[in-house]
C-alpha atoms as a PDB file:
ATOM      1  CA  UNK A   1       3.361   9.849 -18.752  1.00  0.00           C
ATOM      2  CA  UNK A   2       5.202   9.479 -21.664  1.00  0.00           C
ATOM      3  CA  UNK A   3       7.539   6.828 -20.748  1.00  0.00           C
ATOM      4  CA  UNK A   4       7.762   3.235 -18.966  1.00  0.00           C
ATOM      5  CA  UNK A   5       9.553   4.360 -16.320  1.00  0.00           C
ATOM      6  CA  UNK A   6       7.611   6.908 -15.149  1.00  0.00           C
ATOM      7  CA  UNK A   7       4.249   4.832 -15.390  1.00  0.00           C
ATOM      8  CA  UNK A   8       6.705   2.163 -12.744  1.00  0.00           C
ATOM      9  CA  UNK A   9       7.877   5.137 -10.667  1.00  0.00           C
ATOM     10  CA  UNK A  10       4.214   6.656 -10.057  1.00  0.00           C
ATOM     11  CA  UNK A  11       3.115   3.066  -9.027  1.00  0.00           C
ATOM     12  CA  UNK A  12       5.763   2.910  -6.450  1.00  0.00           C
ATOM     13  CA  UNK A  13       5.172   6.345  -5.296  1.00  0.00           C
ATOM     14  CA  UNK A  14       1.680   5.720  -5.312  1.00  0.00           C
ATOM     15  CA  UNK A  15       1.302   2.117  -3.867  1.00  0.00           C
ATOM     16  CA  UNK A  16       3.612   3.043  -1.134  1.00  0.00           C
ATOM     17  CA  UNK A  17       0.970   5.735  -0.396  1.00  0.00           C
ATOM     18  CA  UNK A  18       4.030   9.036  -1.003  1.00  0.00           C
ATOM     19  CA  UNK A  19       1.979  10.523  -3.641  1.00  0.00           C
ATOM     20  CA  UNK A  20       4.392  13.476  -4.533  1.00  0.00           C
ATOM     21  CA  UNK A  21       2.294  15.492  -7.038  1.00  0.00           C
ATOM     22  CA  UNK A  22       5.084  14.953  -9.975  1.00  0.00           C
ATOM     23  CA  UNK A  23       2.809  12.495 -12.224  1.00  0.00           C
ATOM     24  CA  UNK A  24      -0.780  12.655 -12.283  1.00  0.00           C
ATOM     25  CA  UNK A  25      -2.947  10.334 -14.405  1.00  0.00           C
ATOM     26  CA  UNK A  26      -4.498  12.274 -17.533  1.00  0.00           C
ATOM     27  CA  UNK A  27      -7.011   9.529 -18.931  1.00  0.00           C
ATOM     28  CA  UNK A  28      -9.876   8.129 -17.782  1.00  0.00           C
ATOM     29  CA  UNK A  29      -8.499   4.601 -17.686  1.00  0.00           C
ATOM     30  CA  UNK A  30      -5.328   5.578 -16.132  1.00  0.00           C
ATOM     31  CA  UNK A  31      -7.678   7.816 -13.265  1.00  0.00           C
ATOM     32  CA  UNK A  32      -9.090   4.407 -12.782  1.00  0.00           C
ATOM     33  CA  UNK A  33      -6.235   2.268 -12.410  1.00  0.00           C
ATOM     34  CA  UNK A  34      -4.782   4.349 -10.160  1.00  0.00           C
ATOM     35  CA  UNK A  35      -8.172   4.210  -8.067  1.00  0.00           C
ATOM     36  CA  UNK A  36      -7.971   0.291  -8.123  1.00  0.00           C
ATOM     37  CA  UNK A  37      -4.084   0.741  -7.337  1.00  0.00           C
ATOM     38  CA  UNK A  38      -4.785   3.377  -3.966  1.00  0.00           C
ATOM     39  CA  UNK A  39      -7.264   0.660  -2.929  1.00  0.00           C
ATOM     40  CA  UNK A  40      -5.341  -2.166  -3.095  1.00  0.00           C
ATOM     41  CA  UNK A  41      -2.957  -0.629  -1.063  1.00  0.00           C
ATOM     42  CA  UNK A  42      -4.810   0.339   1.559  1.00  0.00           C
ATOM     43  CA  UNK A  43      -6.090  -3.304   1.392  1.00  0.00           C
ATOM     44  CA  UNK A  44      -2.504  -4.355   1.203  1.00  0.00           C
ATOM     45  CA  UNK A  45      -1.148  -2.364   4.531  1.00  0.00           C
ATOM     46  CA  UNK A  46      -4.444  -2.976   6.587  1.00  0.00           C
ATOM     47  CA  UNK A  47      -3.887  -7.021   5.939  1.00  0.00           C
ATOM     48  CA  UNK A  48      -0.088  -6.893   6.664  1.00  0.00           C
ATOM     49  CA  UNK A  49      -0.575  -4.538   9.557  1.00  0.00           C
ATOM     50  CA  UNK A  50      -3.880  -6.516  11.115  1.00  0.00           C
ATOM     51  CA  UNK A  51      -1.461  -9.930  10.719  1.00  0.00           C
ATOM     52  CA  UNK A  52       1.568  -7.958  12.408  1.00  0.00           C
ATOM     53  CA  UNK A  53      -0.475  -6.818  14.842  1.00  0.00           C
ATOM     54  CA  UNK A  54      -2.086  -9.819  15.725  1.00  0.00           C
ATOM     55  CA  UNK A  55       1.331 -11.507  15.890  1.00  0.00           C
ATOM     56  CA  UNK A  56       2.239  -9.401  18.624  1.00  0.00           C
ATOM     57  CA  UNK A  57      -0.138 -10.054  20.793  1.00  0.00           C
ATOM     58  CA  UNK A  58      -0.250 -13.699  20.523  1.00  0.00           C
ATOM     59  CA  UNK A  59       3.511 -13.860  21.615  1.00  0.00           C
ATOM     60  CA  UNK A  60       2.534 -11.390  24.303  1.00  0.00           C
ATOM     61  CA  UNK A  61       0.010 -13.741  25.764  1.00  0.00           C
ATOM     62  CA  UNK A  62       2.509 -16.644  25.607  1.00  0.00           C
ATOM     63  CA  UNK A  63       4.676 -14.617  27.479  1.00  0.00           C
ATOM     64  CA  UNK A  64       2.467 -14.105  29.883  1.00  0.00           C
ATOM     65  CA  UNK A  65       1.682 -17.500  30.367  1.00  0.00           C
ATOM     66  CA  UNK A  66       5.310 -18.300  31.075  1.00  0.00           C
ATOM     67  CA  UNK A  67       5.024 -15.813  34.138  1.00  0.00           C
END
């Protein structure tokens, strides 16, 4: 990558788990970043999707309750 914007376009792509194929890290520190960036997002979606989750059927049971 040879400018800014690209380096902020494959973190998008890649946080947001797309992945095209159009950038590709070259170095061994930017292979590496990239690992720590995959991870973190599967961290990221696994959290927000375990709290959403979660959410749901807590109101569900209120629900319930009030039946």
């Amino acid at each position: 990558m040879h400018h800014w914007h690209d380096a902020i376009y494959f973190s998008v792509v890649t946080f947001t788990t797309l992945g095209y194929g159009d950038f590709s890290p070259v170095t061994q520190t930017a292979k590496t970043i990239v690992i720590l960036q995959v991870a973190s997002a599967v961290i990221f979606i696994t959290v927000f999707l375990g709290a959403f989750v979660s959410n749901i059927g807590q109101l569900i049971k209120i629900q319930e309750r009030k039946t």
